[in-house]
PDB file of N, CA and C in Angstrom:
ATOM      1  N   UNK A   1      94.508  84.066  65.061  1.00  0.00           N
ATOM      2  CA  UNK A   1      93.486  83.955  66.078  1.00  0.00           C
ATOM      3  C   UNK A   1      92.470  82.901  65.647  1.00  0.00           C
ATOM      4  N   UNK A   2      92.245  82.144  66.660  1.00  0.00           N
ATOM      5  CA  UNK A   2      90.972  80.882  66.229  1.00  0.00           C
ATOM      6  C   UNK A   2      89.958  81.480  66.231  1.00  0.00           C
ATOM      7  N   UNK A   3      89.089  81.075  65.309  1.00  0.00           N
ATOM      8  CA  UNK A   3      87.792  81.258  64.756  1.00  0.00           C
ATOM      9  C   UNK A   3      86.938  80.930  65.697  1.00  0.00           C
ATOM     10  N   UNK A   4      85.962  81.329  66.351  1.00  0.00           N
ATOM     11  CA  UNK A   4      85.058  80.773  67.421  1.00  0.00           C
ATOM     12  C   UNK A   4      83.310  80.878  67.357  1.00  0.00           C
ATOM     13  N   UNK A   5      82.614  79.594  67.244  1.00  0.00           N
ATOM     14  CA  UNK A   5      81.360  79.993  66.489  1.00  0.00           C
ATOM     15  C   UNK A   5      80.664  79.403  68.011  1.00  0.00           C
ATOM     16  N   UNK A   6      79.569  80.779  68.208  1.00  0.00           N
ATOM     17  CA  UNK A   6      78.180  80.111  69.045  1.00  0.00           C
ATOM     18  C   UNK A   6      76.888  80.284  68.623  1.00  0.00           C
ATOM     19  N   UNK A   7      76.037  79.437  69.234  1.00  0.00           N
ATOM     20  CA  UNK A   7      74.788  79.038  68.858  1.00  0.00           C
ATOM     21  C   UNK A   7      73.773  79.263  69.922  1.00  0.00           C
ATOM     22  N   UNK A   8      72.572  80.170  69.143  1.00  0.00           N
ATOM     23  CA  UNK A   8      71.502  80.230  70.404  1.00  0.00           C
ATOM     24  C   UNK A   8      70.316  79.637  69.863  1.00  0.00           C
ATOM     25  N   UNK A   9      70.009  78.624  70.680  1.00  0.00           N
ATOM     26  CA  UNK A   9      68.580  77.831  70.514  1.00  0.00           C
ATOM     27  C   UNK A   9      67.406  78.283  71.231  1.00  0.00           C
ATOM     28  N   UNK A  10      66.086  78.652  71.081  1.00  0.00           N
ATOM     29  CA  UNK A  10      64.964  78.994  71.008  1.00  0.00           C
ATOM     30  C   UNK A  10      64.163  77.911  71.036  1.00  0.00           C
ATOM     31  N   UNK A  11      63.377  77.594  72.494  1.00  0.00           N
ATOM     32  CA  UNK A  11      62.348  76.713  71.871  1.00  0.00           C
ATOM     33  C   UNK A  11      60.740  77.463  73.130  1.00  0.00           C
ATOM     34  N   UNK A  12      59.889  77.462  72.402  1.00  0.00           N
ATOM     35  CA  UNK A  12      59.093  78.257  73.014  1.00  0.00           C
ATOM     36  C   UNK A  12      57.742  77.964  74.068  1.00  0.00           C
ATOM     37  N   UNK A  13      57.667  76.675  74.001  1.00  0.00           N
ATOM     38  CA  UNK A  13      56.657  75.910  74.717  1.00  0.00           C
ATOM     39  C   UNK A  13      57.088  74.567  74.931  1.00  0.00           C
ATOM     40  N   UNK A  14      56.218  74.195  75.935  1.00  0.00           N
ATOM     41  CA  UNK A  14      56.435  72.491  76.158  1.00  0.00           C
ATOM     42  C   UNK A  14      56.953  71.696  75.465  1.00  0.00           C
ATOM     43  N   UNK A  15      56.112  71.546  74.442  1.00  0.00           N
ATOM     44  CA  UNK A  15      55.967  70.855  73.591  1.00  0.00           C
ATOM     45  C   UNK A  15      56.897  70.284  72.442  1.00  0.00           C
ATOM     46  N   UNK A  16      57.811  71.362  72.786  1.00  0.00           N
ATOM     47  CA  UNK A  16      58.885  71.511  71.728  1.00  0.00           C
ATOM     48  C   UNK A  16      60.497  71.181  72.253  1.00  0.00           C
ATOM     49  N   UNK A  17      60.765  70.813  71.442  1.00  0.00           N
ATOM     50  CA  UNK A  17      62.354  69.919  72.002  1.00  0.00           C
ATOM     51  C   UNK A  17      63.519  70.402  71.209  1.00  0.00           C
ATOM     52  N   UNK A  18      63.933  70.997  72.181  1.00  0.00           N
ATOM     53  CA  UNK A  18      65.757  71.363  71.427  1.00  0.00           C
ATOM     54  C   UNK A  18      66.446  70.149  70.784  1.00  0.00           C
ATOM     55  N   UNK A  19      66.578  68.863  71.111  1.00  0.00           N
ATOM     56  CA  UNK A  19      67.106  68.417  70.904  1.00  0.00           C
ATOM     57  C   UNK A  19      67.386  67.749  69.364  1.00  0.00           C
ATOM     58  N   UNK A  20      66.665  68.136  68.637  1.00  0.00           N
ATOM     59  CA  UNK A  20      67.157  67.898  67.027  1.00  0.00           C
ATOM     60  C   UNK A  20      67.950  69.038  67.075  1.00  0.00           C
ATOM     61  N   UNK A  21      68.023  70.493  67.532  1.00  0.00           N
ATOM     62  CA  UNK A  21      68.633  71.543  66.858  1.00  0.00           C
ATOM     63  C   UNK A  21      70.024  71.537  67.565  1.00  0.00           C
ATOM     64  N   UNK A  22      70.072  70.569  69.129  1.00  0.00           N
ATOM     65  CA  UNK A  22      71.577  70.679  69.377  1.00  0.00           C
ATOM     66  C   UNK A  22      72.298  69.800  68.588  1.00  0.00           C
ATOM     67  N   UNK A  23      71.795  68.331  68.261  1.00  0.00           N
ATOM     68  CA  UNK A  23      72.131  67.536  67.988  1.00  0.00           C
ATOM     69  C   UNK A  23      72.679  67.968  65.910  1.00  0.00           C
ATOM     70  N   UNK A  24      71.774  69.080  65.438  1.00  0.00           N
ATOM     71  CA  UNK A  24      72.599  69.766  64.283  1.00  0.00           C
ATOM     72  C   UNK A  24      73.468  70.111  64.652  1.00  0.00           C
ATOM     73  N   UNK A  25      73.950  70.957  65.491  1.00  0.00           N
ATOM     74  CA  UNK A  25      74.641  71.769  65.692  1.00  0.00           C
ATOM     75  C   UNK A  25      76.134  71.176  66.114  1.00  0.00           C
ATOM     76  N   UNK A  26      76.388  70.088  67.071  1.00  0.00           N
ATOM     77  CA  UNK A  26      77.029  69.020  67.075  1.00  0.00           C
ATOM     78  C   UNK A  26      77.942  68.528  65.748  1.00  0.00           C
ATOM     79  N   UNK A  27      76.314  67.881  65.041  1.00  0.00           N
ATOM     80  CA  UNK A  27      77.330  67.874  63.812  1.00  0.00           C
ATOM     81  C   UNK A  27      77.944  68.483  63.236  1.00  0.00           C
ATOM     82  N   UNK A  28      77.776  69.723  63.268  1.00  0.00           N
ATOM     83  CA  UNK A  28      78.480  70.770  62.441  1.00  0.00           C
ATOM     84  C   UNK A  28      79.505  71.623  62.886  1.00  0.00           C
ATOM     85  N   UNK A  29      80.123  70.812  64.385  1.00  0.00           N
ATOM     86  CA  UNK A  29      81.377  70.818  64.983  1.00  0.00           C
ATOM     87  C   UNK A  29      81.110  71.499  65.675  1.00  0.00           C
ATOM     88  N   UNK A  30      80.302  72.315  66.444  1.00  0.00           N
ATOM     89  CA  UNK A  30      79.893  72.665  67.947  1.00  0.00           C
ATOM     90  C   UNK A  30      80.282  72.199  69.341  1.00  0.00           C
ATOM     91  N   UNK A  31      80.462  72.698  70.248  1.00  0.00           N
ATOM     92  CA  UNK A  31      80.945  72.254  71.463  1.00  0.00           C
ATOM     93  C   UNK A  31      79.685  71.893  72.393  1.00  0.00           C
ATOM     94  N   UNK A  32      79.208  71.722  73.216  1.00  0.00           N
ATOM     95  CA  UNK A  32      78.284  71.719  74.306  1.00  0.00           C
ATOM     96  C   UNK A  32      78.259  73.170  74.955  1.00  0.00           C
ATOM     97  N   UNK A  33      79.816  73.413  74.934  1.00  0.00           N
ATOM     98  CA  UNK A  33      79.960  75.306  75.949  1.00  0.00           C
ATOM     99  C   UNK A  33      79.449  76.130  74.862  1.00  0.00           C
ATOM    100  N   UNK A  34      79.285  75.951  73.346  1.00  0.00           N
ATOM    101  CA  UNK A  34      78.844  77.320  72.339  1.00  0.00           C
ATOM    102  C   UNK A  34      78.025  77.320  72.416  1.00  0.00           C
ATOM    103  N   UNK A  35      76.712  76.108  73.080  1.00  0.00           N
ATOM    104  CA  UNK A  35      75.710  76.013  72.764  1.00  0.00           C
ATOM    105  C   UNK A  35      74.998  76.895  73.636  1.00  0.00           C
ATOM    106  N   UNK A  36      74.064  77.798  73.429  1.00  0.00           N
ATOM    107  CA  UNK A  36      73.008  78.065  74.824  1.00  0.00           C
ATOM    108  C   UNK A  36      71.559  77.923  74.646  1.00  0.00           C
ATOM    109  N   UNK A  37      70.756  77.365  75.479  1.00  0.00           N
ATOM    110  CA  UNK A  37      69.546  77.326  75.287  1.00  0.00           C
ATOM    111  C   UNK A  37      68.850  78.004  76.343  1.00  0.00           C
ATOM    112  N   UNK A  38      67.696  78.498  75.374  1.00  0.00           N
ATOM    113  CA  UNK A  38      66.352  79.411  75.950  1.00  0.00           C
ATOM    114  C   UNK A  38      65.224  78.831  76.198  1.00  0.00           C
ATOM    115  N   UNK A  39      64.826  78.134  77.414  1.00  0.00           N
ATOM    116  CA  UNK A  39      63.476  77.911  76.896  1.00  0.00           C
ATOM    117  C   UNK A  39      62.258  78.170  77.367  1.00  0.00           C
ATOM    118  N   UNK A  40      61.178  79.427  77.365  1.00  0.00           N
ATOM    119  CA  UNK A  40      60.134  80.221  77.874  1.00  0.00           C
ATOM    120  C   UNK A  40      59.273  79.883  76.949  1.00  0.00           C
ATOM    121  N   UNK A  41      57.960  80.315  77.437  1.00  0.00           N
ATOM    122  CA  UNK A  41      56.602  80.796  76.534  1.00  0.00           C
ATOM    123  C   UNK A  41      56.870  82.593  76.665  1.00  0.00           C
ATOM    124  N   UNK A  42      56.332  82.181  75.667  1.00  0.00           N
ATOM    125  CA  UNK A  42      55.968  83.904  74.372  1.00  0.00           C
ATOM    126  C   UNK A  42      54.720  84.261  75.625  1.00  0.00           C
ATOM    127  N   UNK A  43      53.512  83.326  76.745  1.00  0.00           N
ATOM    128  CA  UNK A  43      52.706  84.322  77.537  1.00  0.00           C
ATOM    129  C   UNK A  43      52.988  84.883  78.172  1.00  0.00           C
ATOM    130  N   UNK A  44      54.732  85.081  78.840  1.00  0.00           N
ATOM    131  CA  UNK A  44      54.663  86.612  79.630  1.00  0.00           C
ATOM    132  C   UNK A  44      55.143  87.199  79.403  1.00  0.00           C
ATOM    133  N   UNK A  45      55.291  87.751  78.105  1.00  0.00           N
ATOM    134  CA  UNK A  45      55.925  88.789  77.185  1.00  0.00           C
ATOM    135  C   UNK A  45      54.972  89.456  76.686  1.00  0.00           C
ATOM    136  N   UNK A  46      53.673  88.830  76.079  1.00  0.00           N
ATOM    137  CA  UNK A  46      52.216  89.207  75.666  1.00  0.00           C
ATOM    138  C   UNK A  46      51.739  90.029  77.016  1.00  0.00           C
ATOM    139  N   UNK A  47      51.714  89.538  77.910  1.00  0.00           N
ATOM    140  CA  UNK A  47      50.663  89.586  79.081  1.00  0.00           C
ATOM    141  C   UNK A  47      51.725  91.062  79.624  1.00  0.00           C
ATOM    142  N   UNK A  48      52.810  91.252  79.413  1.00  0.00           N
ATOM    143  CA  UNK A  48      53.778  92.774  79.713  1.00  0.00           C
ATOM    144  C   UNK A  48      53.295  93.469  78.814  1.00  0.00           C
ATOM    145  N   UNK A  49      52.841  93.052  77.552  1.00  0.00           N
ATOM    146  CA  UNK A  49      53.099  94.350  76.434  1.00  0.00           C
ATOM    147  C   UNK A  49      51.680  94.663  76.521  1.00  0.00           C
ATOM    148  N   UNK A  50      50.506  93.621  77.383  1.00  0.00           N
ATOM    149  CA  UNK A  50      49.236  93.654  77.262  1.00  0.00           C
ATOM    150  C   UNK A  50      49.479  94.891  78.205  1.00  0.00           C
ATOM    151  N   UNK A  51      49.804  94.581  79.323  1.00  0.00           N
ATOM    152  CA  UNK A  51      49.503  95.232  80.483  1.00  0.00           C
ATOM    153  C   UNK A  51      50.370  96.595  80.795  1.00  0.00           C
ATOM    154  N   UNK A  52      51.169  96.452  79.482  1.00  0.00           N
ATOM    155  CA  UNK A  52      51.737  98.368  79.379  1.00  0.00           C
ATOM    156  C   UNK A  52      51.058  98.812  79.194  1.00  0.00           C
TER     157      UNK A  52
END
């Protein structure tokens, strides 16, 4: 059975750019389909746990 590796990227604000961490990931023989990216702010997760 082939070995099958995926990758989850995190980036949390504007400001911030996946693209060094796909572009690792690439190198290190990654597909474009293993890859998945997330990209939210951490304020409406605060502002839920505020407002529980």
């Amino acid at each position: 059975m082939e070995e099958r590796k995926f990758v989850y990227i995190r980036v949390s604000s504007k400001d911030q750019n996946e693209g060094r961490q796909i572009e690792s990931m690439k190198n290190q023989g990654l597909n474009d389909r293993d890859i998945f990216i997330d990209k939210q702010s951490g304020k409406i997760l605060t502002e839920l746990i505020i407002s529980y």
